[in-house]
Protein backbone atom coordinates (compact mmCIF):
# COMPACT_ATOMS: atom_id res chain seq x y z
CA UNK A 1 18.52 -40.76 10.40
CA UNK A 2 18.19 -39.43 14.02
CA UNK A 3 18.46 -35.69 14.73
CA UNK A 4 21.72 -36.03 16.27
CA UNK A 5 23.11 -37.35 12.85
CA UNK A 6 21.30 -35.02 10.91
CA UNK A 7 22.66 -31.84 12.98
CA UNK A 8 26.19 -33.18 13.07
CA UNK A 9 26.46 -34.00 9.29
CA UNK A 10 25.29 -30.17 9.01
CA UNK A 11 27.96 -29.07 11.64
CA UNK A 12 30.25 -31.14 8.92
CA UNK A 13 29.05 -29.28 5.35
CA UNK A 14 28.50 -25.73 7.24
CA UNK A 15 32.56 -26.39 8.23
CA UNK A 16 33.15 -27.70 5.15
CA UNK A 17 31.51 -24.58 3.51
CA UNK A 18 34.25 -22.14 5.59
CA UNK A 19 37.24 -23.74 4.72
CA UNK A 20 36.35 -23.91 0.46
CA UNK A 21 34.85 -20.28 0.73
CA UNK A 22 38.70 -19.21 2.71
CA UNK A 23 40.54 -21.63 0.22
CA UNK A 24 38.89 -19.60 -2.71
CA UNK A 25 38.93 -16.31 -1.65
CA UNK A 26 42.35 -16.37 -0.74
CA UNK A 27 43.08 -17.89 -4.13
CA UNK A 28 41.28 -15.31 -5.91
CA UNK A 29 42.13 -12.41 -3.71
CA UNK A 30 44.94 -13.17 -1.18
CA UNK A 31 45.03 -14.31 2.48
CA UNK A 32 44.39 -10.27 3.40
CA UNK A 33 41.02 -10.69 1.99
CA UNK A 34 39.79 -13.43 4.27
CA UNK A 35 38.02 -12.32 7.12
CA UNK A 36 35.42 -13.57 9.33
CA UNK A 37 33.40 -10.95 8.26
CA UNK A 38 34.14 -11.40 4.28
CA UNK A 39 33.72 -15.40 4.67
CA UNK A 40 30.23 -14.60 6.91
CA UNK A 41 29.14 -12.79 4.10
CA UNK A 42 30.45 -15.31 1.22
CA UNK A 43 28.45 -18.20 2.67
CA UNK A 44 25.63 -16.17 4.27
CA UNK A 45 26.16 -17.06 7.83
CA UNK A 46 26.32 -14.69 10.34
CA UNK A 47 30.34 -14.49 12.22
CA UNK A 48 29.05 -16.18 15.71
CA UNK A 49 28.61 -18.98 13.16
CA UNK A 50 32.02 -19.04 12.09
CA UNK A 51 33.04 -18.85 15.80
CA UNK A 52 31.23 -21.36 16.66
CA UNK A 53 33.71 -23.88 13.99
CA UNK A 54 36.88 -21.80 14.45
CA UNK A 55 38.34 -19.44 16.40
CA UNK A 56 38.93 -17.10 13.87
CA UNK A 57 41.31 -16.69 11.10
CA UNK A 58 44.45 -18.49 11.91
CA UNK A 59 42.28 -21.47 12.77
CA UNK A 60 40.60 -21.28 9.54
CA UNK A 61 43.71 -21.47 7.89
CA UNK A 62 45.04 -24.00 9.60
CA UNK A 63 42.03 -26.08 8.35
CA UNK A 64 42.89 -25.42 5.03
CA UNK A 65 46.27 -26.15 4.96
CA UNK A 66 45.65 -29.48 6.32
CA UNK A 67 42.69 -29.76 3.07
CA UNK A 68 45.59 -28.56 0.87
CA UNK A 69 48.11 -30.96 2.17
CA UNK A 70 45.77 -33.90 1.85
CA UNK A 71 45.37 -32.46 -2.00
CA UNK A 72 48.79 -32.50 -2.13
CA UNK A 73 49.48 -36.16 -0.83
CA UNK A 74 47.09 -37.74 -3.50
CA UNK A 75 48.90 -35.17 -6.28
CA UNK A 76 51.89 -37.06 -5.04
CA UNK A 77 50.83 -40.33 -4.59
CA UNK A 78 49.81 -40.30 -8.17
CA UNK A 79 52.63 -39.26 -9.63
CA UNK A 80 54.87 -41.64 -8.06
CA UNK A 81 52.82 -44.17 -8.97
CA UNK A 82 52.52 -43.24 -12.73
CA UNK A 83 56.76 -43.05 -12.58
CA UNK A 84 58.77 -46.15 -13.45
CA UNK A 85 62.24 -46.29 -11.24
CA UNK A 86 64.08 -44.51 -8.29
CA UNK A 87 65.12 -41.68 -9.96
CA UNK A 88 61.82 -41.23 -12.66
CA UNK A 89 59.68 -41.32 -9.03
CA UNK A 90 62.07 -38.35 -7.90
CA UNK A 91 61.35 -36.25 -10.71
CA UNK A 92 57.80 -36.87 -10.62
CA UNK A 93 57.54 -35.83 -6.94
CA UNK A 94 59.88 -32.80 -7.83
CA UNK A 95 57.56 -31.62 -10.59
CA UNK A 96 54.27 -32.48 -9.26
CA UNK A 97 55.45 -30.57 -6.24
CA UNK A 98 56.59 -27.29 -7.54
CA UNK A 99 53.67 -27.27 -10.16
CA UNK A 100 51.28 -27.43 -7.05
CA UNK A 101 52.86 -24.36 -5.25
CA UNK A 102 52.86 -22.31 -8.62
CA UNK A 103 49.03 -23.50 -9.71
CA UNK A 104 47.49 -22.63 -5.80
CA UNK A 105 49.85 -20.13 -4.05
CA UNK A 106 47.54 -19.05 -1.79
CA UNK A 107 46.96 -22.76 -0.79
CA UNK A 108 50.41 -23.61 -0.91
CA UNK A 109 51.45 -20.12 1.86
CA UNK A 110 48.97 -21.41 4.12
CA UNK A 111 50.22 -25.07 3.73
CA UNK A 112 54.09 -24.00 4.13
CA UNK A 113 54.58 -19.91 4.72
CA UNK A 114 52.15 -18.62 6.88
CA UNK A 115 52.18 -19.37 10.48
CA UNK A 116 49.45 -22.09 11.57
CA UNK A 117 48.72 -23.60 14.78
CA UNK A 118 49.62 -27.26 12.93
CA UNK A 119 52.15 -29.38 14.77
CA UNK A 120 54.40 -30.62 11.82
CA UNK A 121 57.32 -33.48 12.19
CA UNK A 122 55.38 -34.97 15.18
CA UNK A 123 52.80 -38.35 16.31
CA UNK A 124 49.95 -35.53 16.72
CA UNK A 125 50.62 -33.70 12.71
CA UNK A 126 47.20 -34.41 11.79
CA UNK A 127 47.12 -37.65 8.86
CA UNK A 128 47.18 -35.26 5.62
CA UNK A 129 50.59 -33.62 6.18
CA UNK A 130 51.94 -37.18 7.88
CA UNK A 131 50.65 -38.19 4.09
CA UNK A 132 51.94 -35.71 1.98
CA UNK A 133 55.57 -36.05 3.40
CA UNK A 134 54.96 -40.29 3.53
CA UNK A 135 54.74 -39.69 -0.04
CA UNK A 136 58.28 -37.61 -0.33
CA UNK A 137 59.70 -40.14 1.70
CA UNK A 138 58.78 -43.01 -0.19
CA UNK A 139 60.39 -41.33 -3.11
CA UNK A 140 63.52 -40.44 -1.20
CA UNK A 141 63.84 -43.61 1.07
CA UNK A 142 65.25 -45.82 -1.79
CA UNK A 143 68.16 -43.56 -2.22
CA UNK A 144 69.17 -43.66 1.34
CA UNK A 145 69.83 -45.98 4.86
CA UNK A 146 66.93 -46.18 6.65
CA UNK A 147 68.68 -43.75 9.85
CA UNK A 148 68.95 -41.07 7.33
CA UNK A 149 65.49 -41.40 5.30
CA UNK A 150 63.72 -39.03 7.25
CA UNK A 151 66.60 -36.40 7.20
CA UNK A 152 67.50 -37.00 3.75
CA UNK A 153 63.66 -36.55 3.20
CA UNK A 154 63.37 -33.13 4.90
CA UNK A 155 66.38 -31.90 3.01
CA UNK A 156 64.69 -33.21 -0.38
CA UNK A 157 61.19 -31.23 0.44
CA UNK A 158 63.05 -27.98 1.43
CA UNK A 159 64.93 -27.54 -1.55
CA UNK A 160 61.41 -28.38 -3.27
CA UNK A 161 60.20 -25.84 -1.19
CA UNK A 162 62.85 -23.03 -1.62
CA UNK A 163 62.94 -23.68 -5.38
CA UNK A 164 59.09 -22.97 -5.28
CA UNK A 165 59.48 -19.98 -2.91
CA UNK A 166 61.93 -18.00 -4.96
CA UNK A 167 61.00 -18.91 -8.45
CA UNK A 168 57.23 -17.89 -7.13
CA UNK A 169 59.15 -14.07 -5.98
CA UNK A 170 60.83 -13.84 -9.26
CA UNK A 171 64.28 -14.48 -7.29
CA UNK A 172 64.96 -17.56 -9.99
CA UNK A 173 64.30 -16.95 -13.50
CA UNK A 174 61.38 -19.86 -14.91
CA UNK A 175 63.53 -20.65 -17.66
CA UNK A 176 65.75 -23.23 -15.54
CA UNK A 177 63.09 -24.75 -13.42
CA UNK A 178 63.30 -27.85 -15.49
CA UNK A 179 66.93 -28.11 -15.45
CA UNK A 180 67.42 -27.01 -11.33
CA UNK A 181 64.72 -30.26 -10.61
CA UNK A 182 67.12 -32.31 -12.94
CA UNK A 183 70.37 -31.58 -10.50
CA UNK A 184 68.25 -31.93 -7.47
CA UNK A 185 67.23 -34.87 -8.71
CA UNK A 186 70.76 -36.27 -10.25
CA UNK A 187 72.49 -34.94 -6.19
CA UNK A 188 69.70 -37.53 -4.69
CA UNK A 189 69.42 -40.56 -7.22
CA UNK A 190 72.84 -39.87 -8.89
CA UNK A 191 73.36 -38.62 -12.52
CA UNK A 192 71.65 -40.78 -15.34
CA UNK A 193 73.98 -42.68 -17.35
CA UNK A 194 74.62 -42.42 -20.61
């Protein structure tokens, strides 16, 4: 391995290191706790190190949102691949998705609330949030023309993501989580037959 390799790989873990210390301490504490000074101290590195991977905090979180949407993608992905049918793949998206935002808000505000420096709906969103919505598309996309997928698809995630919001806030009461993803899911893939 030449010194070149060796430096970059630790350029790579030493990043690496920053965005898991953010992810957690925002997770345990809230996106107020993470500071350049706080993560310095976390991974005992002084805060030109930092600088010298980000340009401070809004880049850091930027970095992990795109880390939580890749999480999220492969969440996805695997429960559309466990489901069996149009409308079983729906309700698998629907629940994997909302479970995600209540199991890792901190994750899922820097993913979707918080302001980042991410372009979304465009060639240059980096791969893991052109992933995680290829995989809410390819749940939606059967239900719809192929004009309309994308649309259709956008609509689908933000009444995922305003279910999520407001149940989070205590604006929706838990108890009807279940049943609100059920007529989401029936005003998409139709009400199941009896």
């Amino acid at each position: 391995m030449t010194i070149q390799t060796r430096r970059e790989r630790e350029r790579a873990e030493r990043r690496q290191l920053i965005v898991t210390a953010a992810r957690e301490l925002a997770e345990a504490e809230g996106w107020d706790a993470v500071t350049t000074r706080r993560l310095a101290a976390e991974i005992e590195y002084s805060q030109p190190v930092l600088y010298s991977h980000f340009k401070g905090k809004d880049a850091i979180m930027a970095a992990v949102a795109v880390d939580g949407c890749a999480d999220l993608a492969e969440e996805l992905r695997r429960a559309r691949a466990g489901a069996d049918g149009v409308r079983a793949s729906l309700a698998a998206i629907a629940r994997t998705y909302t479970a995600f935002a209540r199991r890792r808000p901190a994750l899922y505000d820097a993913m979707f609330t918080h302001l980042v420096d991410l372009p979304f709906a465009t060639a240059e969103a980096p791969a893991p949030l052109r992933d995680a919505f290829g995989e809410l598309l390819a749940a939606v996309a059967p239900v719809t023309t192929e004009e309309d997928a994308g649309l259709l698809t956008e609509t689908f995630w933000a009444a995922l993501h305003g279910l999520a919001t407001l149940m989070r806030s205590g604006r929706l009461p838990e108890w009807a989580h279940e049943r609100r993803l059920e007529l989401l899911v029936d005003r998409f893939a139709g009400p199941t037959r009896n």
